[in-house]
Protein backbone atom coordinates (compact mmCIF):
# COMPACT_ATOMS: atom_id res chain seq x y z
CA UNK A 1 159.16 125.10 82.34
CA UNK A 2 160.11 128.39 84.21
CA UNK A 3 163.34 129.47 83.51
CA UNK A 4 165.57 132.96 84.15
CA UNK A 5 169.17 132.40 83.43
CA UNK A 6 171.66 135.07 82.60
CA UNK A 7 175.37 134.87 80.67
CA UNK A 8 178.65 133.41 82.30
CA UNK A 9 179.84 137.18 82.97
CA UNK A 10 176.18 138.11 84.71
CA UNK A 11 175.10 140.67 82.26
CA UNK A 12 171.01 140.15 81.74
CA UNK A 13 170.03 137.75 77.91
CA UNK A 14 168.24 139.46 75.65
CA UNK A 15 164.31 138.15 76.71
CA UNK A 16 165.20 137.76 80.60
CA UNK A 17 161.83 137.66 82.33
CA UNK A 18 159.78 137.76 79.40
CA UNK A 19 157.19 134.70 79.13
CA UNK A 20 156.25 132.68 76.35
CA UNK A 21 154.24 129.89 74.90
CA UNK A 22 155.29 127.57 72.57
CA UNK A 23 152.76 124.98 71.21
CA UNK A 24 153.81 122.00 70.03
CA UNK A 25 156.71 122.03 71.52
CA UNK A 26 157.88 118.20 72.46
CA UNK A 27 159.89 117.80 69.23
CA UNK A 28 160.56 119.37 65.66
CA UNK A 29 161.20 122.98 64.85
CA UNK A 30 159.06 123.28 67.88
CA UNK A 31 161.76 122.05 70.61
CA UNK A 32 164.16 124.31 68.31
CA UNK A 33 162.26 127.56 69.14
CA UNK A 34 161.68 125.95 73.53
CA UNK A 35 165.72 125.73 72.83
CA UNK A 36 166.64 128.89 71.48
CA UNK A 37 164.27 130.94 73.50
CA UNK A 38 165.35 129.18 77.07
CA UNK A 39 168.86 130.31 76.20
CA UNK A 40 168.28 133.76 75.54
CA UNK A 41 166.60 133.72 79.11
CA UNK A 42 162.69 133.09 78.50
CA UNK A 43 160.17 131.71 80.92
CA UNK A 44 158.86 129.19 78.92
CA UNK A 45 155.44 127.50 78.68
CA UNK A 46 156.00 124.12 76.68
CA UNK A 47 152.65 122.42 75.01
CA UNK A 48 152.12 119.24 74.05
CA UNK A 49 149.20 117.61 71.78
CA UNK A 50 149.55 114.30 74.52
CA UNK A 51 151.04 113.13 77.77
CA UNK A 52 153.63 110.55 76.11
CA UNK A 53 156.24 113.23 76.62
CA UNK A 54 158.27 114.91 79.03
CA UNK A 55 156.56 114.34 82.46
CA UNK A 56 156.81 117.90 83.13
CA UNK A 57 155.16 119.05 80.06
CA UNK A 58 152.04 116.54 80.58
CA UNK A 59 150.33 118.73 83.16
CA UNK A 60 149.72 121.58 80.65
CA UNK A 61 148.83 118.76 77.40
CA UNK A 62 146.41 120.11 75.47
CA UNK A 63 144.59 119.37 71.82
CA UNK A 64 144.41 123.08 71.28
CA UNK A 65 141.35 122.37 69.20
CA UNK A 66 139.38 122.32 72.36
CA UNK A 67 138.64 126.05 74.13
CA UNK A 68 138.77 124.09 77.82
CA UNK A 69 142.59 123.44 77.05
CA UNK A 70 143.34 126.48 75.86
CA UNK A 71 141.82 127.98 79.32
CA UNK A 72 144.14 125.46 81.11
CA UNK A 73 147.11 126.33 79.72
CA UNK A 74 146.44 130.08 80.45
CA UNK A 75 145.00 128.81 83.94
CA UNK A 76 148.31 127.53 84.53
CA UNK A 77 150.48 130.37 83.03
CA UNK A 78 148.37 132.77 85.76
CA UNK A 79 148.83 130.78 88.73
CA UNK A 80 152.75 130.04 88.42
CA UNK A 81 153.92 132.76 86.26
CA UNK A 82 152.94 135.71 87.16
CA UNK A 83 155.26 138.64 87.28
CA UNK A 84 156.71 138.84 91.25
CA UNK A 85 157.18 142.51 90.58
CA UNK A 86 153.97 143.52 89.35
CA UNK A 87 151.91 140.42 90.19
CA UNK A 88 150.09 140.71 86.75
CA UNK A 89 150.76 138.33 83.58
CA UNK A 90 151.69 139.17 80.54
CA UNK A 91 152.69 136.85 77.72
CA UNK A 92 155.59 138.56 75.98
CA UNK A 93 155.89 135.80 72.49
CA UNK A 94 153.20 133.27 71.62
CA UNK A 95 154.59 131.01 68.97
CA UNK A 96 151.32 128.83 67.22
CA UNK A 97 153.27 125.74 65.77
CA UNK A 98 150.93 123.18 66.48
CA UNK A 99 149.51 121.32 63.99
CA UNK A 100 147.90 117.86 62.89
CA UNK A 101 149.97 115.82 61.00
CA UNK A 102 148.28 113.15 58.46
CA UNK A 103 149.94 111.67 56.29
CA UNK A 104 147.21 110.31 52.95
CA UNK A 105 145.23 111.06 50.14
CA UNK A 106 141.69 112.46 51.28
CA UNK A 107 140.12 108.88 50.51
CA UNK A 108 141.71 107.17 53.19
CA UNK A 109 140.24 109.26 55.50
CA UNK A 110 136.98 107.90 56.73
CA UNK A 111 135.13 111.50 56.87
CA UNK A 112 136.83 112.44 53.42
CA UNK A 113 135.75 109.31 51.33
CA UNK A 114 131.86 110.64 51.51
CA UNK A 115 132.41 113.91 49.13
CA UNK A 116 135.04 112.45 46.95
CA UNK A 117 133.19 109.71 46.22
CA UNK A 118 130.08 110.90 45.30
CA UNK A 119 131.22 113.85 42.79
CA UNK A 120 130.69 112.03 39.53
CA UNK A 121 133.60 111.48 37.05
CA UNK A 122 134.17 114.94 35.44
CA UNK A 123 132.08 116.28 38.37
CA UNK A 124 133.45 119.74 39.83
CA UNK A 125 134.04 121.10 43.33
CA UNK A 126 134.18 124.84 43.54
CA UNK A 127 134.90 126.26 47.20
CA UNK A 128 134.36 130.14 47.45
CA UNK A 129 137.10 132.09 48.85
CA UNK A 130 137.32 135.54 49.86
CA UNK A 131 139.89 138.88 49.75
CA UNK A 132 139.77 138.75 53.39
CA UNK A 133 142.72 136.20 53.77
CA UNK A 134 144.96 138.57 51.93
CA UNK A 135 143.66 141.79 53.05
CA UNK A 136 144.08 141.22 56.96
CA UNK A 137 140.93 143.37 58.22
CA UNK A 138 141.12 144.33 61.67
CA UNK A 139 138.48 143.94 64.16
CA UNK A 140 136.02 141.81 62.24
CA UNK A 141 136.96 138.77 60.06
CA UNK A 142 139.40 137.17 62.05
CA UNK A 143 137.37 133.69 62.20
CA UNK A 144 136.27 134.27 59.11
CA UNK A 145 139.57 134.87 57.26
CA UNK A 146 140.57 131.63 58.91
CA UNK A 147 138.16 129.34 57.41
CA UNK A 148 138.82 130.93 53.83
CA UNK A 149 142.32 130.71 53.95
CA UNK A 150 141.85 127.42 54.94
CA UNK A 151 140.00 126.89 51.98
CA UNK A 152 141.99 127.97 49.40
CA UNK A 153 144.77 125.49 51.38
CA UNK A 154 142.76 122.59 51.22
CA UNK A 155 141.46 123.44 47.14
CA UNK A 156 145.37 123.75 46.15
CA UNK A 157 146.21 119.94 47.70
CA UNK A 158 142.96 118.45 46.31
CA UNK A 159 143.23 120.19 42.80
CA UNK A 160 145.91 117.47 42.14
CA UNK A 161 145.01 114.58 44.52
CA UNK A 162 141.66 114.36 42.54
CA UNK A 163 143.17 115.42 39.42
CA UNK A 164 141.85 112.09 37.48
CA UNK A 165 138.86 112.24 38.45
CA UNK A 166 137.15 115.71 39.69
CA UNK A 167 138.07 119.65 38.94
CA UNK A 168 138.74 121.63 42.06
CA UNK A 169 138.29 125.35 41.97
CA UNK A 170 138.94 127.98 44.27
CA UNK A 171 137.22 131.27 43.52
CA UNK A 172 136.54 134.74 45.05
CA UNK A 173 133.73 136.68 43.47
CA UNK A 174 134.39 139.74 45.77
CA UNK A 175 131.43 141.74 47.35
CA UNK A 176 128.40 140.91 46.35
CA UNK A 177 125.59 142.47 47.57
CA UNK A 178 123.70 139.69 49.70
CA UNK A 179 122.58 140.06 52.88
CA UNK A 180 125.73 139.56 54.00
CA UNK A 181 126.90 142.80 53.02
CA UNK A 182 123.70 145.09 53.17
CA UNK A 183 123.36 145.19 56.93
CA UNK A 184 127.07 146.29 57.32
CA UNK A 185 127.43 150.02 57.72
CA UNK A 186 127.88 152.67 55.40
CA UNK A 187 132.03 152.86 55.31
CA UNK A 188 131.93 149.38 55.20
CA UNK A 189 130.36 149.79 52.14
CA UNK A 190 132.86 152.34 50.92
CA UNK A 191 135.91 150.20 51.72
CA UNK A 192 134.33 147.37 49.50
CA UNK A 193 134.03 149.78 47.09
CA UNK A 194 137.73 150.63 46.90
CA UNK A 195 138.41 146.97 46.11
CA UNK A 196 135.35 146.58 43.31
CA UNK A 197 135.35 149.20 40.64
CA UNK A 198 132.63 147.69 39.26
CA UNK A 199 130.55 148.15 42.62
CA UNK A 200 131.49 151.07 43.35
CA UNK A 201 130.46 152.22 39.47
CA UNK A 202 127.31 150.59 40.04
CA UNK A 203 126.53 152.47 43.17
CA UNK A 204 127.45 155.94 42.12
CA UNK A 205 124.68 155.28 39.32
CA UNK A 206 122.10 154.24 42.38
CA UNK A 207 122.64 157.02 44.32
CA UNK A 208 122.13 159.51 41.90
């Protein structure tokens, strides 16, 4: 949903000619930030999760689970909106609001009765985190930071959805030397160290 508008007295909005994409976007806080952006003068890409809404939204729906959408939706953005100036793209604000909304305990879930079902009563889940979440390394656990994060998400809800019947635990044992962590490289290794006094103690006593 191109659009380029400028104030009653002609003087340029504040993101004139900037592009962005907004993912789930048909309704919600979502529509809020399609709103607010169009009015301060945004090109706007609009994403839905289905083609139930706006007719001409449903060309670029997308489950952005899938990497073929994603490639649509930048397909698209390349072909329509490319700067006329410069003829190159460039997407100015990405806003990620897209989400799956459930609404349950895990049991109702076909796929989540198996594991709650068969931890015994007083059983125990324990999910291993990592520092990476709240660190924010650059350049190398980007998936990876994902998934734990996502873990630690999932281990807060269930600690008291399954509070009756199982303990849920979330832990981070830091760096431990598996190997995982002996084929990274040598300042890798002194980074880790920084965060584990008692690995980096360990290893000054090694390398003597």
């Amino acid at each position: 949903m191109p659009t380029n508008q400028k104030n009653n007295d002609g003087c340029k909005k504040l993101h004139e000619g900037r592009l962005a994409i907004v993912t789930g976007s048909e309704r919600s806080i979502g529509a809020v930030f399609v709103r607010n952006l169009t009015s301060k003068g945004c090109n706007i890409i609009i994403n839905y999760a289905t083609t139930a809404s706006d007719e001409r939204a449903a060309k670029l729906a997308s489950e952005i689970s899938k990497t073929s959408e994603c490639e649509k939706i930048i397909g698209a953005v390349n072909k329509h909106l490319t700067d006329p100036e410069t003829g190159s793209l460039q997407i100015d604000i990405l806003i990620h609001n897209a989400a799956a909304l459930y609404l349950g305990p895990l049991a109702s879930r076909r796929r989540g009765r198996v594991p709650a079902h068969l931890i015994t009563p007083s059983g125990r889940i324990v999910m291993l985190s990592s520092i990476n979440p709240k660190v924010g390394l650059p350049n190398t656990y980007t998936l990876y930071s994902g998934t734990k994060a996502a873990l630690e998400a999932l281990a807060r809800v269930w600690r008291r959805e399954l509070v009756e019947r199982t303990a849920v635990n979330c832990i981070n044992p830091g760096p431990v030397m598996t190997d995982m962590y002996m084929s990274v490289s040598e300042d890798v290794k002194k980074q880790l160290a920084l965060w584990n006094p008692v690995y980096a103690s360990v290893r000054r006593t090694v390398l003597r």
